[in-house]
Structures are given as structure tokens and as C-alpha cells.
PDB file of N, CA and C in Angstrom:
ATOM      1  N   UNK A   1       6.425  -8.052 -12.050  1.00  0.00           N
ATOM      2  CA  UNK A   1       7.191  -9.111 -11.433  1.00  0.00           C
ATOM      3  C   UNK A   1       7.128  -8.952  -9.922  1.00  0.00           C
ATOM      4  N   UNK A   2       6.481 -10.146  -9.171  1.00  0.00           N
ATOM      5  CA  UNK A   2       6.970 -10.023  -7.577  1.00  0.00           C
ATOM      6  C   UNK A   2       7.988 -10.726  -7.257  1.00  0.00           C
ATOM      7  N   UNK A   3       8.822 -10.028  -6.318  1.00  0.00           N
ATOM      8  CA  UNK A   3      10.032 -10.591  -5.538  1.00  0.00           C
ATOM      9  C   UNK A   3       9.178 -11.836  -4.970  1.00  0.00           C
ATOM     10  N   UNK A   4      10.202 -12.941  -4.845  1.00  0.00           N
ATOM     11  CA  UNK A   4       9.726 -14.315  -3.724  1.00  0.00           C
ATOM     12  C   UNK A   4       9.373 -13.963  -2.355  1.00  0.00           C
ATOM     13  N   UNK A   5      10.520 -12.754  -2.223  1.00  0.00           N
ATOM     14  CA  UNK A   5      10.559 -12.661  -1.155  1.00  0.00           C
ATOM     15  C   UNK A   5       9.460 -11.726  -0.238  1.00  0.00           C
ATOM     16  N   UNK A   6       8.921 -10.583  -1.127  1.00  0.00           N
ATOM     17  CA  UNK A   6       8.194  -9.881  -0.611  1.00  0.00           C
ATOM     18  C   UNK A   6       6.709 -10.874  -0.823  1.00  0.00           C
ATOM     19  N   UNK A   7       6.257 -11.829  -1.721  1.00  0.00           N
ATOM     20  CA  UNK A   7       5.176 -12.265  -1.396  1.00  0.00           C
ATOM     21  C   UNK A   7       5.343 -13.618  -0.079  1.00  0.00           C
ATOM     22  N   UNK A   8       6.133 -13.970   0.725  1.00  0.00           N
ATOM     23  CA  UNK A   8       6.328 -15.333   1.341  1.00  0.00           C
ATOM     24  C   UNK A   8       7.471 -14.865   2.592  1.00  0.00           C
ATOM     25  N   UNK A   9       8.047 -13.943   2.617  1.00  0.00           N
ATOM     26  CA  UNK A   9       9.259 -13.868   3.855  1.00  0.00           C
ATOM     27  C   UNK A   9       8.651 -12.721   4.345  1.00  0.00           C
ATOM     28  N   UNK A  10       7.554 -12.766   4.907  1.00  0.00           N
ATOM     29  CA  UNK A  10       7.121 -11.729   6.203  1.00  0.00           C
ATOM     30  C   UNK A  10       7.722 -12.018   7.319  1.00  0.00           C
ATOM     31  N   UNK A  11       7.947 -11.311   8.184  1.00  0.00           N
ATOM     32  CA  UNK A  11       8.037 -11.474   9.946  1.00  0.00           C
ATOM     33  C   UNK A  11       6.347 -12.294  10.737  1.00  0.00           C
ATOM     34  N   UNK A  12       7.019 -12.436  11.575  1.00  0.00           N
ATOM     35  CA  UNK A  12       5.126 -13.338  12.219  1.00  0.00           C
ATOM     36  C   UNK A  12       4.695 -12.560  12.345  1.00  0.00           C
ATOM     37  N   UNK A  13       4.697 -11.308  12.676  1.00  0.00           N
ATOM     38  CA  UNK A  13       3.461 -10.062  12.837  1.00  0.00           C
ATOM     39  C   UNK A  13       2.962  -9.482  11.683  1.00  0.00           C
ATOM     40  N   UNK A  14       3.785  -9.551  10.699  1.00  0.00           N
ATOM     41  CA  UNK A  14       3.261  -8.774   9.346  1.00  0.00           C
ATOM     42  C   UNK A  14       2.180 -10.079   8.626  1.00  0.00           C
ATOM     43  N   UNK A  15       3.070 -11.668   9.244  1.00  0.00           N
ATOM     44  CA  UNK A  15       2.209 -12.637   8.570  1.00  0.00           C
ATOM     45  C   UNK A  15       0.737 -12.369   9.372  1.00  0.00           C
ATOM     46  N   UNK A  16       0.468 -11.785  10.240  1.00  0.00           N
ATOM     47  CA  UNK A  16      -0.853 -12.350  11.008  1.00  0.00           C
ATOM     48  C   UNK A  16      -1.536 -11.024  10.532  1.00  0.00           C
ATOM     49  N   UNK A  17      -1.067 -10.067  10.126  1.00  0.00           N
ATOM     50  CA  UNK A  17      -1.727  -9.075  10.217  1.00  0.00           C
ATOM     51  C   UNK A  17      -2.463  -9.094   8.345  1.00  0.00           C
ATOM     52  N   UNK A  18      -1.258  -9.533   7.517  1.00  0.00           N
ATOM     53  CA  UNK A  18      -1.741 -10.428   6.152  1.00  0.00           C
ATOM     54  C   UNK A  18      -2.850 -11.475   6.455  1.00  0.00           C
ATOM     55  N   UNK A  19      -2.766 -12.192   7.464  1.00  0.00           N
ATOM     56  CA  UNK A  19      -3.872 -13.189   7.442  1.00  0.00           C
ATOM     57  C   UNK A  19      -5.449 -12.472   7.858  1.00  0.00           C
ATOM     58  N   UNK A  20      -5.183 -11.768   8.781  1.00  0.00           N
ATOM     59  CA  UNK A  20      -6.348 -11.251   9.069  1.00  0.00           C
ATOM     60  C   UNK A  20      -6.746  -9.946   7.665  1.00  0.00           C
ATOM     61  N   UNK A  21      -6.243  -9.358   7.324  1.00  0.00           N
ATOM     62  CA  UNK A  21      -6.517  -8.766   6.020  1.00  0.00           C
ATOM     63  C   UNK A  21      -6.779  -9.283   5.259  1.00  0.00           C
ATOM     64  N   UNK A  22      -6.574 -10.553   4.465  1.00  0.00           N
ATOM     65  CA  UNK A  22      -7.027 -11.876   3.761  1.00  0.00           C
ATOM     66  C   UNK A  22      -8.725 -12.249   4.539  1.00  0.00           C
ATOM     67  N   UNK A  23      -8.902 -12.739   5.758  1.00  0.00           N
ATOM     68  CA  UNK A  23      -9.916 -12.853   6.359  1.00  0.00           C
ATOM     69  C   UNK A  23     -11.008 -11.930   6.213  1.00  0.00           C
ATOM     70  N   UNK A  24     -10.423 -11.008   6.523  1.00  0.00           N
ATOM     71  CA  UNK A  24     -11.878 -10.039   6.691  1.00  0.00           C
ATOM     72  C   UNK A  24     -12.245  -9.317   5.362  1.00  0.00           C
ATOM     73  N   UNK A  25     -11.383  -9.323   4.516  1.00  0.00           N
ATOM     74  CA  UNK A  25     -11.764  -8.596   2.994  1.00  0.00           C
ATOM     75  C   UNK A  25     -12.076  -9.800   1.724  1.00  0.00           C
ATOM     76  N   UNK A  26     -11.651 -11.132   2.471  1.00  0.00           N
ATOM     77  CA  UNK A  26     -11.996 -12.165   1.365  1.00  0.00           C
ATOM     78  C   UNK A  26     -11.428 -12.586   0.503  1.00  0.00           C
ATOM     79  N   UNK A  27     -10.869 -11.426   0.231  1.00  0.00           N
ATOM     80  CA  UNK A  27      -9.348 -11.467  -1.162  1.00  0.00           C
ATOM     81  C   UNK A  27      -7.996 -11.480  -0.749  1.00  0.00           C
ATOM     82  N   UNK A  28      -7.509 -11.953  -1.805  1.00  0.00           N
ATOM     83  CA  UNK A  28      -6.217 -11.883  -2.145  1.00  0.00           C
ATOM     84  C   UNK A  28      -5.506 -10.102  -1.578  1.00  0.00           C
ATOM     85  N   UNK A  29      -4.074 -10.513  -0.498  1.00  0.00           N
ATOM     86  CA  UNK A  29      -4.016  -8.655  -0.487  1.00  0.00           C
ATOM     87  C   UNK A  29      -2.951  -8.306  -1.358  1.00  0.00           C
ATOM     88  N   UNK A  30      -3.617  -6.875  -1.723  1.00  0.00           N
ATOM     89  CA  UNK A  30      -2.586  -6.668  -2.877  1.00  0.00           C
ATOM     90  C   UNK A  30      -1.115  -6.315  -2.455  1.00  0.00           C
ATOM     91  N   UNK A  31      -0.728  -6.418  -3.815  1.00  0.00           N
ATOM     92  CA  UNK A  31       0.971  -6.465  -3.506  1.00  0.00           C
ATOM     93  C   UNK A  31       1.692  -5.060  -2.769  1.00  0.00           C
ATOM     94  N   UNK A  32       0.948  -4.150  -2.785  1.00  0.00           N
ATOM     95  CA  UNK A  32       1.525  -2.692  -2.146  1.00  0.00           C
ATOM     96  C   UNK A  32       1.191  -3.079  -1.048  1.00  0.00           C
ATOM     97  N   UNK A  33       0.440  -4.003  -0.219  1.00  0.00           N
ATOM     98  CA  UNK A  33       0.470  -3.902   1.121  1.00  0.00           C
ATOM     99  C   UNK A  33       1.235  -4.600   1.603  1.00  0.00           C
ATOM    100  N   UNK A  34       1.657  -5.859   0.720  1.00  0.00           N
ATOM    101  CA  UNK A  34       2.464  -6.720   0.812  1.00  0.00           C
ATOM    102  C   UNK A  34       4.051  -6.370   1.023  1.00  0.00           C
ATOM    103  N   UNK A  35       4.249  -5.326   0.086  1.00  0.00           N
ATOM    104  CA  UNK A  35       5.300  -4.543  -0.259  1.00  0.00           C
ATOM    105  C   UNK A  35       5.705  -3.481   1.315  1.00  0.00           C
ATOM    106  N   UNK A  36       4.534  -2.861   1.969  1.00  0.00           N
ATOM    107  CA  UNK A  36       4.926  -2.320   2.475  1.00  0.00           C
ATOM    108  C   UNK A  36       4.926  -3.209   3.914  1.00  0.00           C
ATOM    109  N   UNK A  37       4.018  -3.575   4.561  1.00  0.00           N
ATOM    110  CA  UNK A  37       4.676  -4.995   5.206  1.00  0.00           C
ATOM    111  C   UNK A  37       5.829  -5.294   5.705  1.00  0.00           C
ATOM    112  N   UNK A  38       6.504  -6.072   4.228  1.00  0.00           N
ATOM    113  CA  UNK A  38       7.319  -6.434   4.231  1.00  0.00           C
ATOM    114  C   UNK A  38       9.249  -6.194   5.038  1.00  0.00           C
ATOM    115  N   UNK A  39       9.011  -4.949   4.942  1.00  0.00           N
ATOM    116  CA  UNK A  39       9.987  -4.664   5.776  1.00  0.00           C
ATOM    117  C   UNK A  39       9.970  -2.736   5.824  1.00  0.00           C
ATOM    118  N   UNK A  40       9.177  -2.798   6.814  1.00  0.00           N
ATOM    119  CA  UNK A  40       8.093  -1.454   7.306  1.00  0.00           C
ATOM    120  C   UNK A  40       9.231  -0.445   7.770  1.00  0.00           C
ATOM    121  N   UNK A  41      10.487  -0.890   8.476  1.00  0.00           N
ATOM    122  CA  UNK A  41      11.211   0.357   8.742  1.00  0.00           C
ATOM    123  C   UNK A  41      11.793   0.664   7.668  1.00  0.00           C
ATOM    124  N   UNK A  42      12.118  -0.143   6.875  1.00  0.00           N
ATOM    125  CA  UNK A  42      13.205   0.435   5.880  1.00  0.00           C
ATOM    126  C   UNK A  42      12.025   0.916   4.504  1.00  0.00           C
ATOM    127  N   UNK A  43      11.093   0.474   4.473  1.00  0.00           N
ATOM    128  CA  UNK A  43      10.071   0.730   3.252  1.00  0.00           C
ATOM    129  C   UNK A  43       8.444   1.391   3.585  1.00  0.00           C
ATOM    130  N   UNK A  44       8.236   0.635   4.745  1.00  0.00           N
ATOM    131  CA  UNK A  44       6.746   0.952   4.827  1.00  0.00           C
ATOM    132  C   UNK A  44       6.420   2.347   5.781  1.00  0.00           C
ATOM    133  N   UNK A  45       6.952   2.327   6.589  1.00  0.00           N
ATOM    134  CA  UNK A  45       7.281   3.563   7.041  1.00  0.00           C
ATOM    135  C   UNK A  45       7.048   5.038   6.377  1.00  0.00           C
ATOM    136  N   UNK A  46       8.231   4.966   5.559  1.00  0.00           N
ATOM    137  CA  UNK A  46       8.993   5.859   4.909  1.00  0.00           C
ATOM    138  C   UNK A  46       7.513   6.057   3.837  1.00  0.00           C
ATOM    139  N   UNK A  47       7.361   5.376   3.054  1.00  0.00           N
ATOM    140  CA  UNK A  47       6.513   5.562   1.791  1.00  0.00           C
ATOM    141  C   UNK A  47       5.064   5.587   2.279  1.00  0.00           C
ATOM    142  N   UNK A  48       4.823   5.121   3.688  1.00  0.00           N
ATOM    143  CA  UNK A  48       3.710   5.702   4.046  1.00  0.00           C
ATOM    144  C   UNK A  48       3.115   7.317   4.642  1.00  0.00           C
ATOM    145  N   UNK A  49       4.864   7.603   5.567  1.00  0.00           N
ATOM    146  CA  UNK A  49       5.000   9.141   5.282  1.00  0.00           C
ATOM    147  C   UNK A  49       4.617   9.721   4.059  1.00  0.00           C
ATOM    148  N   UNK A  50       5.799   9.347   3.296  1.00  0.00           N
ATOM    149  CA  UNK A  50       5.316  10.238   1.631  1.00  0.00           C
ATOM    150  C   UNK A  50       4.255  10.484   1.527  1.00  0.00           C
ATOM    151  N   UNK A  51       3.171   9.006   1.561  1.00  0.00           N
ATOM    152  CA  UNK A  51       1.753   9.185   0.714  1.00  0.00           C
ATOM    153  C   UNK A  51       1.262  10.135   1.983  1.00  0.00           C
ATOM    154  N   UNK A  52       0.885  10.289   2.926  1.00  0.00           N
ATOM    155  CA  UNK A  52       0.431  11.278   3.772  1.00  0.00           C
ATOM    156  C   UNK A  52       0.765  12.663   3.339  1.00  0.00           C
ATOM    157  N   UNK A  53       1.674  13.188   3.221  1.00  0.00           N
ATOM    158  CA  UNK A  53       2.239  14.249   2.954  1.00  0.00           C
ATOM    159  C   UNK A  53       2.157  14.955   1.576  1.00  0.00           C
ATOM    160  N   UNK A  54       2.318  13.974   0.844  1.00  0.00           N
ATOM    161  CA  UNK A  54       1.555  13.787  -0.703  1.00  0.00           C
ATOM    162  C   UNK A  54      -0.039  14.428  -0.467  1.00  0.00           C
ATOM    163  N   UNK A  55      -0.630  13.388  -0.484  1.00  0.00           N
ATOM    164  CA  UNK A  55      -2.498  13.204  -0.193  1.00  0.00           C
ATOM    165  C   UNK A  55      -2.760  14.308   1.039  1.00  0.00           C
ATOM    166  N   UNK A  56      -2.236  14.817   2.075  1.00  0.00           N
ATOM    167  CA  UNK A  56      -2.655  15.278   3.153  1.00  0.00           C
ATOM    168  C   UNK A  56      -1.715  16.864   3.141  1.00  0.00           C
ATOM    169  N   UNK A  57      -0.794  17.070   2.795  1.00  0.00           N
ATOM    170  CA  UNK A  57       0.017  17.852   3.022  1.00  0.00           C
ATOM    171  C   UNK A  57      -0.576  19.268   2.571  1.00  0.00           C
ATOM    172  N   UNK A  58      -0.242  20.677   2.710  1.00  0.00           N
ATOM    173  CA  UNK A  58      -0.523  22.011   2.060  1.00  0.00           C
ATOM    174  C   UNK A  58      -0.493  21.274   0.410  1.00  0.00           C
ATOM    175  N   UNK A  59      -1.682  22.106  -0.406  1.00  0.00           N
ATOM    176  CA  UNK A  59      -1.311  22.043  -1.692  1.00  0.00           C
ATOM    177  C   UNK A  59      -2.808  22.775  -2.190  1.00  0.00           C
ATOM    178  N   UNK A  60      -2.988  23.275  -3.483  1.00  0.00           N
ATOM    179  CA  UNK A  60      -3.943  24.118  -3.374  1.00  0.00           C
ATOM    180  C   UNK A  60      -5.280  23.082  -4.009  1.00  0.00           C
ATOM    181  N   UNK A  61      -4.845  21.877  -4.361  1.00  0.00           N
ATOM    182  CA  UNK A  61      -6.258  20.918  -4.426  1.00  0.00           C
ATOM    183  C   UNK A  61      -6.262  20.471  -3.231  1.00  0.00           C
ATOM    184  N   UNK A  62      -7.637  20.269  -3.252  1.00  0.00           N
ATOM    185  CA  UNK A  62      -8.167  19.102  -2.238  1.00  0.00           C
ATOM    186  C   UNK A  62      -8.237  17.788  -2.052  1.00  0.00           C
ATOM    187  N   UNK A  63      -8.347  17.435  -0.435  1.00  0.00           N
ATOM    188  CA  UNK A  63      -7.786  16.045  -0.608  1.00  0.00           C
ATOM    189  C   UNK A  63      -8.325  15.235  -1.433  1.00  0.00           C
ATOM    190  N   UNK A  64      -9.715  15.596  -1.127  1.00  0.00           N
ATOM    191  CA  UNK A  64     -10.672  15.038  -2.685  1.00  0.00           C
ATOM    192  C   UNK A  64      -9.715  14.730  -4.385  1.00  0.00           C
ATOM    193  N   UNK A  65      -9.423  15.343  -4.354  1.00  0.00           N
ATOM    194  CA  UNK A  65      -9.278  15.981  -5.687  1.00  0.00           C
ATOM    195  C   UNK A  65      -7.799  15.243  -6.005  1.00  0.00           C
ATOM    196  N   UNK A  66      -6.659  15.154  -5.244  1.00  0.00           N
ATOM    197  CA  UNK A  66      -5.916  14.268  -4.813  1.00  0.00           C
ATOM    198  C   UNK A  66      -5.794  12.984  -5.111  1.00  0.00           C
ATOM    199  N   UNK A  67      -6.716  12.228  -4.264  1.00  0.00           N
ATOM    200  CA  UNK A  67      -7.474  11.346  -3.900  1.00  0.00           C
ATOM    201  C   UNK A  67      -7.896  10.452  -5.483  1.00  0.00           C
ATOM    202  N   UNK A  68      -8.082  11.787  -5.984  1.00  0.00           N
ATOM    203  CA  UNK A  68      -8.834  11.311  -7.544  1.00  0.00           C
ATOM    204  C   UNK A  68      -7.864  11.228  -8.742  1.00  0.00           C
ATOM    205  N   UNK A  69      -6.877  12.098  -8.153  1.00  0.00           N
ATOM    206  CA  UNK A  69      -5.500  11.947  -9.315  1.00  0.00           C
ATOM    207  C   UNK A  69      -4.860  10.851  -8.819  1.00  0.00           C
ATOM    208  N   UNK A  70      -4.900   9.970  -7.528  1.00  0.00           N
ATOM    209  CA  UNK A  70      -3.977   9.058  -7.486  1.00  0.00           C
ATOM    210  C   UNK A  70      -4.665   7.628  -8.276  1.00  0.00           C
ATOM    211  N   UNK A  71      -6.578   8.300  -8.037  1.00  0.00           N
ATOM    212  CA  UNK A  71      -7.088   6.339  -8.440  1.00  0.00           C
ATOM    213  C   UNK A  71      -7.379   6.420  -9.821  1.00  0.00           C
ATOM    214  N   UNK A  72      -7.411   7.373 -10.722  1.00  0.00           N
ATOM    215  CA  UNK A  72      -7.104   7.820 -12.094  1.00  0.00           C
ATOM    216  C   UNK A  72      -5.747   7.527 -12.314  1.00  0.00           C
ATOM    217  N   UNK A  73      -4.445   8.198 -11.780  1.00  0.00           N
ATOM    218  CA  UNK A  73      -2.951   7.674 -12.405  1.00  0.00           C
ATOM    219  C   UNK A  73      -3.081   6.011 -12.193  1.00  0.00           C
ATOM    220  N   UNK A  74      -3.275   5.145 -11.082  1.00  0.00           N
ATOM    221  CA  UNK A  74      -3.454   3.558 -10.525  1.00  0.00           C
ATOM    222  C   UNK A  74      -4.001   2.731 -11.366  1.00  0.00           C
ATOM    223  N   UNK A  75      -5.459   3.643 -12.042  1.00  0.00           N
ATOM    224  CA  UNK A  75      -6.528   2.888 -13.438  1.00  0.00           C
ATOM    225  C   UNK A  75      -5.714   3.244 -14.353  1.00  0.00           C
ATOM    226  N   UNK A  76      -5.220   4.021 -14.865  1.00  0.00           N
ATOM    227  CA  UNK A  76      -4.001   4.175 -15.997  1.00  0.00           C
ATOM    228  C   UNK A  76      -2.989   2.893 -16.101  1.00  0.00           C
ATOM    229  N   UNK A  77      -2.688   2.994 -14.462  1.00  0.00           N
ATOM    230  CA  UNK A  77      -1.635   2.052 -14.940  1.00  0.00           C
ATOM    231  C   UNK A  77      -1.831   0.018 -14.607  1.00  0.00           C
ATOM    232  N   UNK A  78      -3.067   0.005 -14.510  1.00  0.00           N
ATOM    233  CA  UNK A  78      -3.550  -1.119 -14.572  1.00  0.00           C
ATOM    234  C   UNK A  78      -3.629  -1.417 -12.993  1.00  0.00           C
ATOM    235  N   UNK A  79      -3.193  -1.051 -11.930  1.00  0.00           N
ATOM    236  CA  UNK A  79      -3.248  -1.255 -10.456  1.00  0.00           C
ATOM    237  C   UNK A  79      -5.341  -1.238  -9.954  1.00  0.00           C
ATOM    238  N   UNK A  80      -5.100  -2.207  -8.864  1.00  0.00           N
ATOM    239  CA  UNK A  80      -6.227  -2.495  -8.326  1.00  0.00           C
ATOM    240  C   UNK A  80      -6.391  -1.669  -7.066  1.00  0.00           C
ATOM    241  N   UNK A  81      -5.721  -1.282  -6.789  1.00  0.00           N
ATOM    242  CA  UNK A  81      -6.040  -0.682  -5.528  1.00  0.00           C
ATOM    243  C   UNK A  81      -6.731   0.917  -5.539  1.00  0.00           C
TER     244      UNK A  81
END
């Protein structure tokens, strides 16, 4: 289910920066970018820390390896990205 709001109530900068991401990749953008976008201090921010720290942080796999457990769990769960 998408919120109304997270696909259609951007700010004008998140809209232009959606448009040009639409432009230059051709497609439709997916909803996690949409999501994070959407309201970046309170969400995009924050969960973009995580994934850094997650994917990038000390841990005894590699980022590789990482990298490969996140687009394996994503194909599991039907996600395109």
C-alpha cells in the first residue's frame, strides 16, 4: 500500500529532484526513494544513516557480501530495487 501522500506531497525540491531521477533513468522512481524524499529530516536522513552504518560500518563480512544479503533479502521479498 502507498500513502497518497508520500507518492504526490513532495516539497519543490524533492519534486525536481524526482523529476530529474524520472528523466535520466526513464522509469518510474521507486517508492523507497520516494519514501525517503519525502520528508528527509524526519525519515530520509535518519534511515539513510542506518543503511550506511549497516552496509559500511565494522562487521566481519564485506561490503560485498553485505551488499549481497541486502539484494537477496529485497528479491525475497519481491522489491525492485
Amino acid at each position: 500500500m502507498r500513502l497518497p501522500r508520500v507518492e504526490h506531497n513532495h516539497r519543490f525540491k524533492e519534486k525536481l529532484k524526482l523529476r530529474l531521477i524520472r528523466l535520466v533513468s526513464g522509469r518510474r522512481v521507486p517508492d523507497v526513494v520516494k519514501t525517503l524524499l519525502y520528508r528527509p529530516e524526519l525519515w530520509g536522513k535518519p534511515m539513510a544513516s542506518w543503511t550506511q552504518a549497516v552496509l559500511r560500518g565494522p562487521s566481519a563480512w564485506s561490503v560485498g557480501e553485505r551488499e549481497l544479503f541486502a539484494a537477496f533479502t529485497s528479491k525475497l521479498n519481491q522489491c525492485v530495487f
